[in-house]
N, C-alpha and C. Protein backbone atom coordinates (compact mmCIF):
# COMPACT_ATOMS: atom_id res chain seq x y z
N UNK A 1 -15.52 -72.93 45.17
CA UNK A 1 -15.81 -72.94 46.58
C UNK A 1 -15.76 -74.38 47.12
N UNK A 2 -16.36 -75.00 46.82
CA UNK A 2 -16.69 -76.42 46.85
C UNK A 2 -14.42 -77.61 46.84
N UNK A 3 -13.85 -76.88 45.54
CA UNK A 3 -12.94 -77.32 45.79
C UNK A 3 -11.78 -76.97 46.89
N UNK A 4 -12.48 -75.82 47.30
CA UNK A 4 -11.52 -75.01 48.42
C UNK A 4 -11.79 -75.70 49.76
N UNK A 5 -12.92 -76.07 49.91
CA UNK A 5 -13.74 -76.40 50.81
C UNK A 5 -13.11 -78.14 51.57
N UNK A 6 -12.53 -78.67 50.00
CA UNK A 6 -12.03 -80.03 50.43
C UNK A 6 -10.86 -80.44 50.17
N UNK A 7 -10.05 -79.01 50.72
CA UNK A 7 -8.70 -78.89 50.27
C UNK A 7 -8.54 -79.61 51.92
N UNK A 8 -6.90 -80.08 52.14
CA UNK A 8 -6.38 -81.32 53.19
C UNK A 8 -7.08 -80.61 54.55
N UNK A 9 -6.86 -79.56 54.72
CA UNK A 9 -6.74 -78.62 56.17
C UNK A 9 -8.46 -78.97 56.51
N UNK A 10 -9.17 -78.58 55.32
CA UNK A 10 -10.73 -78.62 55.49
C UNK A 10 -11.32 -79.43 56.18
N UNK A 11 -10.63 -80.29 55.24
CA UNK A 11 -11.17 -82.43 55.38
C UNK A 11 -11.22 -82.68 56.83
N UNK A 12 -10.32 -82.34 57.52
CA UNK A 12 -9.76 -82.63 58.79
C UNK A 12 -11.04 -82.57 59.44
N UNK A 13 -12.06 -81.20 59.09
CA UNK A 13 -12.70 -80.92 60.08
C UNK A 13 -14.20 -81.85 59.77
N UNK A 14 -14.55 -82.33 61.22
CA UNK A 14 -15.69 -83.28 60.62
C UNK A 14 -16.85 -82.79 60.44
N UNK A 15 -16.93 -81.77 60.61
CA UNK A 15 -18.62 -81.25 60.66
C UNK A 15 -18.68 -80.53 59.26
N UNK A 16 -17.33 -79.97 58.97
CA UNK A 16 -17.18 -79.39 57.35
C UNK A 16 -17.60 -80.79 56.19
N UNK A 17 -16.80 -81.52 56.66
CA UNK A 17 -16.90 -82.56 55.98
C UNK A 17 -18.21 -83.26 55.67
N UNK A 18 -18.98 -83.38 56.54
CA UNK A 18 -20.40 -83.90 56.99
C UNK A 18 -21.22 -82.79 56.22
N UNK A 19 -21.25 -81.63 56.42
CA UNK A 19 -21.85 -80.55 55.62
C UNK A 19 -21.49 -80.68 54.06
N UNK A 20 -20.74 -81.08 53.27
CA UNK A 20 -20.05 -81.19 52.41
C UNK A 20 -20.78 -82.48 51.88
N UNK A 21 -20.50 -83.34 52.51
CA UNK A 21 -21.16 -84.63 52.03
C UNK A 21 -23.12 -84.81 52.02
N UNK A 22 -23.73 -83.55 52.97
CA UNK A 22 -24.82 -83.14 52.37
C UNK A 22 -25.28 -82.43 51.60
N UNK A 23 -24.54 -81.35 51.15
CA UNK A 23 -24.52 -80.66 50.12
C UNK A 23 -24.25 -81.01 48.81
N UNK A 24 -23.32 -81.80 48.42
CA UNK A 24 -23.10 -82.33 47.26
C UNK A 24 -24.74 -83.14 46.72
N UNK A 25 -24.60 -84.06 46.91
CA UNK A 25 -25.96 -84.83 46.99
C UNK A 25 -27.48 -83.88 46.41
N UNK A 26 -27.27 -82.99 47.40
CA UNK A 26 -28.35 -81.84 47.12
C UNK A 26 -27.89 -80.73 45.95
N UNK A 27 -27.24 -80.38 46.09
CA UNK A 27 -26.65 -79.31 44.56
C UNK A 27 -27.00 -80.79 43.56
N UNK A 28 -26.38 -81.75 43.24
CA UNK A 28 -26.51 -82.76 42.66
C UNK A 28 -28.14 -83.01 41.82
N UNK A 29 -28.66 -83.19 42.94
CA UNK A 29 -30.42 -83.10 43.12
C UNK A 29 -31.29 -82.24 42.26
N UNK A 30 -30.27 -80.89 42.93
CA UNK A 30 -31.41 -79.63 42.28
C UNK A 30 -31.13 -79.18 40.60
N UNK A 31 -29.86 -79.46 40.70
CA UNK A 31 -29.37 -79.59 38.79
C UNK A 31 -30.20 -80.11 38.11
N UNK A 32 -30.34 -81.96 38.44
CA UNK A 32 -31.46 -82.95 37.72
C UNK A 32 -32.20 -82.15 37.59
N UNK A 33 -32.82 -81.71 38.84
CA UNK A 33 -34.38 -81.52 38.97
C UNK A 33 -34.53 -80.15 37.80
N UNK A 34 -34.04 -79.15 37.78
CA UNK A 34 -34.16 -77.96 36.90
C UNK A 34 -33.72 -78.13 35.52
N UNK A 35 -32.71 -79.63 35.31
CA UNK A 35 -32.84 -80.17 33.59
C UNK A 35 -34.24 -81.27 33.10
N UNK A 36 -34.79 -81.65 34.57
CA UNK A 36 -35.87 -82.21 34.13
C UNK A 36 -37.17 -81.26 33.81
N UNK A 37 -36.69 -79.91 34.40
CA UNK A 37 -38.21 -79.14 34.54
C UNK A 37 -38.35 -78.43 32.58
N UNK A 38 -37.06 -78.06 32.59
CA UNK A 38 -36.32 -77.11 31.39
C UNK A 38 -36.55 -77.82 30.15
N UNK A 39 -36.45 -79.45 30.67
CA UNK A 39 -36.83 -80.12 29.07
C UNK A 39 -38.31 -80.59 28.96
N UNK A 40 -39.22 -80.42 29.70
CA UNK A 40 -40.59 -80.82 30.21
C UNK A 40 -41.53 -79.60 29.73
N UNK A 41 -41.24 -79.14 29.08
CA UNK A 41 -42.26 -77.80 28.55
C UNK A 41 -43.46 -77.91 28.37
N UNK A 42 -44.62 -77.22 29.14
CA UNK A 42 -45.79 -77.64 28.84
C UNK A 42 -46.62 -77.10 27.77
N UNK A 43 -47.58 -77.75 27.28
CA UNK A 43 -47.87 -77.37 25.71
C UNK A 43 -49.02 -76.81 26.46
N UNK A 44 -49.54 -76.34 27.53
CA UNK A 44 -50.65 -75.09 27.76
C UNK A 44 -49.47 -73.54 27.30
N UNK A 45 -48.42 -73.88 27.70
CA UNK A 45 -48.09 -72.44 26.61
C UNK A 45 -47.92 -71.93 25.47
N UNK A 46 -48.45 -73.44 24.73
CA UNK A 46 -48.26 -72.96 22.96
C UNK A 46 -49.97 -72.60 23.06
N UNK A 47 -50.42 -72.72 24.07
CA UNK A 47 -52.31 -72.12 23.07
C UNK A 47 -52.92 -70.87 23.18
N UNK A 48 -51.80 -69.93 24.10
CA UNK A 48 -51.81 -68.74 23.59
C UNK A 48 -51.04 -68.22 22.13
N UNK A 49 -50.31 -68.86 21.91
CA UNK A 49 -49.78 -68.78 20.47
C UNK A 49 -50.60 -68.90 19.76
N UNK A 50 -51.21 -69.84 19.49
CA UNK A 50 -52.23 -70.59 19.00
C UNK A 50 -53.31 -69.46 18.52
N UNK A 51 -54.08 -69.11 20.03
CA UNK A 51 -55.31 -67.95 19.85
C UNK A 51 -54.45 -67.05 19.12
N UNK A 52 -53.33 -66.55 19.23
CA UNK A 52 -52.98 -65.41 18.42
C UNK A 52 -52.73 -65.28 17.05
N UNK A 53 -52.37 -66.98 16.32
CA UNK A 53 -52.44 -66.73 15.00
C UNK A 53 -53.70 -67.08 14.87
N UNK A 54 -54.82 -67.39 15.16
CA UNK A 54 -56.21 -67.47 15.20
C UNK A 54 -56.59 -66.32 14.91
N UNK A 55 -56.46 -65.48 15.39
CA UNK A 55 -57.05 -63.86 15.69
C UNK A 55 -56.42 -63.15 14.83
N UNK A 56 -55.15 -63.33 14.22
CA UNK A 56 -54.20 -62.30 13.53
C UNK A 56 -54.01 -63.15 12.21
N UNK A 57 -54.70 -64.25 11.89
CA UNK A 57 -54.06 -65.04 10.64
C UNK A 57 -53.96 -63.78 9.61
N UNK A 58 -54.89 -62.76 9.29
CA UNK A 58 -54.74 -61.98 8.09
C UNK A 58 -53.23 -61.54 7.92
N UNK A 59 -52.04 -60.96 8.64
CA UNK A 59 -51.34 -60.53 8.36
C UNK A 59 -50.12 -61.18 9.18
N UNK A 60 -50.34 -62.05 10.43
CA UNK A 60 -49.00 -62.12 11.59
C UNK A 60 -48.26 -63.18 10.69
N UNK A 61 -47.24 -62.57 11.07
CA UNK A 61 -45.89 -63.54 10.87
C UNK A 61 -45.16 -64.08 11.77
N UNK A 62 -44.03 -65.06 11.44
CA UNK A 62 -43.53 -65.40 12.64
C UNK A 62 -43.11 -64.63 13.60
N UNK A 63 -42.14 -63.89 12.86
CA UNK A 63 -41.60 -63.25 13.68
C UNK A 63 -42.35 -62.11 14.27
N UNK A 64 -43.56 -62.01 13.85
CA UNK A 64 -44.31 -60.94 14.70
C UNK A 64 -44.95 -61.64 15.96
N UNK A 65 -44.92 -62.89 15.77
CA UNK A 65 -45.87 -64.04 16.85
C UNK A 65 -44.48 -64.02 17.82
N UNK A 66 -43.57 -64.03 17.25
CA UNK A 66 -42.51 -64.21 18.12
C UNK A 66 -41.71 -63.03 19.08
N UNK A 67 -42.28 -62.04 18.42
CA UNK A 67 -42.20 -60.77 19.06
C UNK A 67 -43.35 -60.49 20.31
N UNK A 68 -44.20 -61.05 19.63
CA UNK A 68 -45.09 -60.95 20.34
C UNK A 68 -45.20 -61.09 21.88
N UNK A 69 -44.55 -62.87 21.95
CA UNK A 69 -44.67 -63.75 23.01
C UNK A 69 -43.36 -63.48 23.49
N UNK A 70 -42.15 -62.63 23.03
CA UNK A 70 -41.20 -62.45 24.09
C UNK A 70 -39.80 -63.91 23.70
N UNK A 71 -39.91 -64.72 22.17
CA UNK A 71 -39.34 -65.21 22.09
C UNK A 71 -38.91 -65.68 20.86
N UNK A 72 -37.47 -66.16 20.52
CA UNK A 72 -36.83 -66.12 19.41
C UNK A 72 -37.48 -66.47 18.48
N UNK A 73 -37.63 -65.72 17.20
CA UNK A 73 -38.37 -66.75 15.74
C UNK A 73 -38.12 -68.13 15.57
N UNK A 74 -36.20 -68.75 15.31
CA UNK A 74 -36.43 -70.05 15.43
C UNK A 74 -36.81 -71.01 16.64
N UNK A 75 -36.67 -70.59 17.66
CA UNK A 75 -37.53 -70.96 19.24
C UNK A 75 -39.39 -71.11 18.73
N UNK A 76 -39.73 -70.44 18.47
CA UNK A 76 -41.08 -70.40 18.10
C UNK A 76 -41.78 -71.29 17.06
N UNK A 77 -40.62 -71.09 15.90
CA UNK A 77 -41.13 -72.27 15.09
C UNK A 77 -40.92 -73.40 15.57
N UNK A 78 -39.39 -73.47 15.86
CA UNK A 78 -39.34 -75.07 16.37
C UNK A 78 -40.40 -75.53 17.73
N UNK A 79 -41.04 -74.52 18.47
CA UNK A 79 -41.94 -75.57 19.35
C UNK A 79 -43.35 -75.25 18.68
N UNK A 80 -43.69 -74.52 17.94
CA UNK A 80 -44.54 -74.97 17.52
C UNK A 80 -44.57 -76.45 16.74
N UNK A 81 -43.63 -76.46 16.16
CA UNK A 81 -43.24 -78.02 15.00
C UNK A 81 -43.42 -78.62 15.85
N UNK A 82 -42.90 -78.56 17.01
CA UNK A 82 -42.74 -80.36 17.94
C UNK A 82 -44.13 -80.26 18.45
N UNK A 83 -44.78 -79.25 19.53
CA UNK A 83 -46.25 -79.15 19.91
C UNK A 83 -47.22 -79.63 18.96
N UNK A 84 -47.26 -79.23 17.92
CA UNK A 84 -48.29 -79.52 17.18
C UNK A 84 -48.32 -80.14 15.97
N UNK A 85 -46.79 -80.75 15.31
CA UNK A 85 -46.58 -81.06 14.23
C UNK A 85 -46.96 -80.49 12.89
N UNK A 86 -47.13 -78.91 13.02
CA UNK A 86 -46.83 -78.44 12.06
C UNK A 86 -46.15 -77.05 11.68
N UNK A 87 -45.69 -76.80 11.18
CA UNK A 87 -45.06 -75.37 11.02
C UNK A 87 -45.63 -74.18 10.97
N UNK A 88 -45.04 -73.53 11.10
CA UNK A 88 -45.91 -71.65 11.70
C UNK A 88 -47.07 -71.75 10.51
N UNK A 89 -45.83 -71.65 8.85
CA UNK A 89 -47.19 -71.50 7.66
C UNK A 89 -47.51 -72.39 8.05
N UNK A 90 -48.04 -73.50 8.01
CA UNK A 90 -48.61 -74.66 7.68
C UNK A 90 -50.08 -74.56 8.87
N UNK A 91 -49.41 -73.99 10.03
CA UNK A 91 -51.07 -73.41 10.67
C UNK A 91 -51.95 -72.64 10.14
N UNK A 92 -50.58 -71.63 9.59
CA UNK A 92 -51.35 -70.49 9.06
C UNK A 92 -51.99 -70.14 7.79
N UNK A 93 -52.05 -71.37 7.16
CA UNK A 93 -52.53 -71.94 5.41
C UNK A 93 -53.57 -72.65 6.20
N UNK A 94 -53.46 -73.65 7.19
CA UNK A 94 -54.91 -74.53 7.25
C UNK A 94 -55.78 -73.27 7.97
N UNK A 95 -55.47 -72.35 8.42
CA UNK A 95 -56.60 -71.15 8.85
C UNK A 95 -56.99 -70.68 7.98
N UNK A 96 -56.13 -70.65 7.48
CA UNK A 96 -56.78 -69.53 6.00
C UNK A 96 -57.63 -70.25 4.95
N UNK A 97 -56.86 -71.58 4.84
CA UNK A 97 -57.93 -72.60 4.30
C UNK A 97 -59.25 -72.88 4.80
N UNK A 98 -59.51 -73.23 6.08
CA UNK A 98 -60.54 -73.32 6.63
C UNK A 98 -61.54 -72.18 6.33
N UNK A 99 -60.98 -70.72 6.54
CA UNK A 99 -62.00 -69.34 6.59
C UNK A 99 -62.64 -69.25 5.39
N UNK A 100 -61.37 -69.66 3.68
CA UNK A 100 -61.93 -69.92 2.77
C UNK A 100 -62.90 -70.56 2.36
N UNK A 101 -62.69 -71.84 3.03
CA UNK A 101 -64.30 -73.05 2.38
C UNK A 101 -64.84 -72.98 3.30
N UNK A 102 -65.26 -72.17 4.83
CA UNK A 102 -66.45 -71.48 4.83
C UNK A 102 -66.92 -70.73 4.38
N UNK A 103 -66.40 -69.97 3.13
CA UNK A 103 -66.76 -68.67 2.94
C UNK A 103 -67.30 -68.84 1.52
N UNK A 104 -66.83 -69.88 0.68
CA UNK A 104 -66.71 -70.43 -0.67
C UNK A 104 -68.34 -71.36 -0.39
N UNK A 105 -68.44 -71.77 0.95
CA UNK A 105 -69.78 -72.72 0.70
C UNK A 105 -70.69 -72.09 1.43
N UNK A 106 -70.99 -71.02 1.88
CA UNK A 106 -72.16 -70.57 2.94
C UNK A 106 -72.03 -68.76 2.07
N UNK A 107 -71.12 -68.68 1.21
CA UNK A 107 -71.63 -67.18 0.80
C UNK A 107 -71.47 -67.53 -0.94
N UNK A 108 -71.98 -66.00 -1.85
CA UNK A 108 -71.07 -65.85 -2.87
C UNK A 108 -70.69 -64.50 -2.90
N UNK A 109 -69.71 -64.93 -2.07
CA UNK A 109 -68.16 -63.62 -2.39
C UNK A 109 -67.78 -64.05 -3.55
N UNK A 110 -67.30 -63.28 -4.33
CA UNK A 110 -65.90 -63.64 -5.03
C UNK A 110 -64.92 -64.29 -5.04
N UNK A 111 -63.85 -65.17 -5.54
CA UNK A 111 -62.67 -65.70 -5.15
C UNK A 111 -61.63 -64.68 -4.43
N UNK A 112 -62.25 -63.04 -4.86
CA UNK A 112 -60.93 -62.09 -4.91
C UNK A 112 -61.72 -61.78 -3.38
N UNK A 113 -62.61 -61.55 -3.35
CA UNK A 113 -63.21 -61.21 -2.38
C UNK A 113 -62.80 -62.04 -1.17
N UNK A 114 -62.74 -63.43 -1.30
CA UNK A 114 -62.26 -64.51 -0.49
C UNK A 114 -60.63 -64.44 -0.19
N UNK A 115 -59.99 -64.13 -1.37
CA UNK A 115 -58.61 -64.21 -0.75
C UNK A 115 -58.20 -62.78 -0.34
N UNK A 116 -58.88 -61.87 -0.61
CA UNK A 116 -58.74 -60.80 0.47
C UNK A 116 -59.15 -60.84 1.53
N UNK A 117 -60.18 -61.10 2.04
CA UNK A 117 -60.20 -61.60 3.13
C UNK A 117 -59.70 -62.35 4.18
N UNK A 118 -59.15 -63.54 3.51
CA UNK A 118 -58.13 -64.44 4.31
C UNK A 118 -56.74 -63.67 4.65
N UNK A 119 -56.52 -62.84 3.73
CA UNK A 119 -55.17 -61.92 4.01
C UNK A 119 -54.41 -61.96 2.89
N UNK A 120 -54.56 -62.82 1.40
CA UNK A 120 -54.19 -62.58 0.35
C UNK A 120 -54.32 -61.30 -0.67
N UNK A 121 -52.82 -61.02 -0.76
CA UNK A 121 -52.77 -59.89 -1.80
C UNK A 121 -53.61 -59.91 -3.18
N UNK A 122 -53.45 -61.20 -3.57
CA UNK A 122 -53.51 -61.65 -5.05
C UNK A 122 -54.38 -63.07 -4.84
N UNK A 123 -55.51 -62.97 -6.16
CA UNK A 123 -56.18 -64.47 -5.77
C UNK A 123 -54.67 -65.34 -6.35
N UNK A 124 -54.39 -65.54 -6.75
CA UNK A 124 -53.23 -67.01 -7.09
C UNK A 124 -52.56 -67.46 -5.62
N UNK A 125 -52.59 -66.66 -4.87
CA UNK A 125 -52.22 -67.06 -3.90
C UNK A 125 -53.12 -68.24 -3.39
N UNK A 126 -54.75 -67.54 -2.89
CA UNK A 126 -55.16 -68.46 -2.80
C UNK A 126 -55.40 -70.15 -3.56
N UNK A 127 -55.32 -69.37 -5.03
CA UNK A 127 -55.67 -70.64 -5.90
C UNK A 127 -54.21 -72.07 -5.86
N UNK A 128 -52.87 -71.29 -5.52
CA UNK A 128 -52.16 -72.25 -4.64
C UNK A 128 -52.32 -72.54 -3.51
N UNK A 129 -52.95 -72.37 -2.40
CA UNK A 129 -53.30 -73.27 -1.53
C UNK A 129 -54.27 -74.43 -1.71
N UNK A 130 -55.46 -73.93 -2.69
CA UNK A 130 -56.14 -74.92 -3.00
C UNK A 130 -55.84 -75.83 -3.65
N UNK A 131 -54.80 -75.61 -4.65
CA UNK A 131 -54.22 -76.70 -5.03
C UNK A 131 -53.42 -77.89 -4.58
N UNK A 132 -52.42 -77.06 -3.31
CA UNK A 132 -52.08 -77.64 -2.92
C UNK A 132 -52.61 -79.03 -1.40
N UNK A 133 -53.97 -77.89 -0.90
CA UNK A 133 -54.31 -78.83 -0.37
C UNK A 133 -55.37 -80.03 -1.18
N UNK A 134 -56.21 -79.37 -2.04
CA UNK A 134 -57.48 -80.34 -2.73
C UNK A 134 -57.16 -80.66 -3.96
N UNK A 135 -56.12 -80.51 -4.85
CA UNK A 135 -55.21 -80.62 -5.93
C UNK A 135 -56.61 -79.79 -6.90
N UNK A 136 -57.50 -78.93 -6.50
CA UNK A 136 -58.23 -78.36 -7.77
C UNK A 136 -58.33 -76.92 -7.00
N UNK A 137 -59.24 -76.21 -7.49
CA UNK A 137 -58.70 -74.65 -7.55
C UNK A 137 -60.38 -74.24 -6.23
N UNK A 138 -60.34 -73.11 -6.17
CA UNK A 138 -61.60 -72.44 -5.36
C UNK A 138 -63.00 -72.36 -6.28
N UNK A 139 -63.19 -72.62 -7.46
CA UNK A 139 -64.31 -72.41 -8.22
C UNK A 139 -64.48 -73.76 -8.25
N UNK A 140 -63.61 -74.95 -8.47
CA UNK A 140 -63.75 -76.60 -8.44
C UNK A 140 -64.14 -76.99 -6.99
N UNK A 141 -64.04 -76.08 -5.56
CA UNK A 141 -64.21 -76.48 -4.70
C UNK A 141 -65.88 -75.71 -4.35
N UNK A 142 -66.03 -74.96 -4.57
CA UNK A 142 -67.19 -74.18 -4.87
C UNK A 142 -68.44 -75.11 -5.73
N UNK A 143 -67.77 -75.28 -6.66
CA UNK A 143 -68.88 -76.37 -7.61
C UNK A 143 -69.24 -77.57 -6.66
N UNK A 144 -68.04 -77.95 -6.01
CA UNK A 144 -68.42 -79.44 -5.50
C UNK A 144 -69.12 -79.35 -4.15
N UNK A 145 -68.88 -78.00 -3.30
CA UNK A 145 -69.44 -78.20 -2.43
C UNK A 145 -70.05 -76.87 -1.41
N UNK A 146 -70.50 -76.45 -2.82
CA UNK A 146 -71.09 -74.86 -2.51
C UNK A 146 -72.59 -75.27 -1.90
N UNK A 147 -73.39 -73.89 -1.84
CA UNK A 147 -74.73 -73.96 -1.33
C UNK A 147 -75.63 -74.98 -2.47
């Protein structure tokens, strides 16, 4: 439209022309403005994400978080990574971690009892997270900093 618009016959006319030369400018304008809005994402929309693996750590997955919210699995991980610097698991291990060593120092459940709870099938599951975060196991974290 725009090139039809400033084809020779067009040009001629000055008020086309004048309209033309305000319009550009402004189409120009509103592009920026909607690549500045598009790359500006605000992180009040990752904390409904957030509450939801909060609330669902026992079983949600990404792609169920991502179903959830209406948007692609790798879309989801990747803004969670940049929002919060860490990855879907990696929230969803420090929740589960956390529920554990409250549960390891203010009760005596079981270990099995504990990693069922957190949403583990199998205690080894849990006993790799503990390793991996405290390099010792749930009964070494229990000893050190049970009731």
């Amino acid at each position: 439209m725009l090139l039809k618009g400033l084809s020779d016959d067009l040009v001629k006319n000055n008020a086309l022309r004048n309209l033309y030369a305000l319009l550009i400018p402004e189409l120009t304008s509103c592009i920026e403005q909607e690549t500045i809005n598009f790359s500006q994402e605000k992180e009040d929309d990752i904390l409904p994400v957030l509450k939801y693996i909060d609330q669902h750590f026992k079983t949600v997955t990404l792609t169920q978080a991502a179903t959830h919210f209406g948007y692609n699995t790798n879309y989801l991980g990747n803004k969670l990574r940049v929002q919060t610097n860490q990855s879907f698991q990696e929230l969803l291990d420090n929740k589960k971690f956390s529920i554990a060593v409250s549960l390891l120092q203010t009760t005596n459940y079981s270990i099995e009892k504990i990693a069922d709870y957190v949403g583990y099938s199998s205690t080894p599951s849990l006993f790799r997270l503990f390793k991996q975060i405290t390099g010792g196991t749930p009964r070494e974290y229990r000893a050190k900093h049970g009731e």
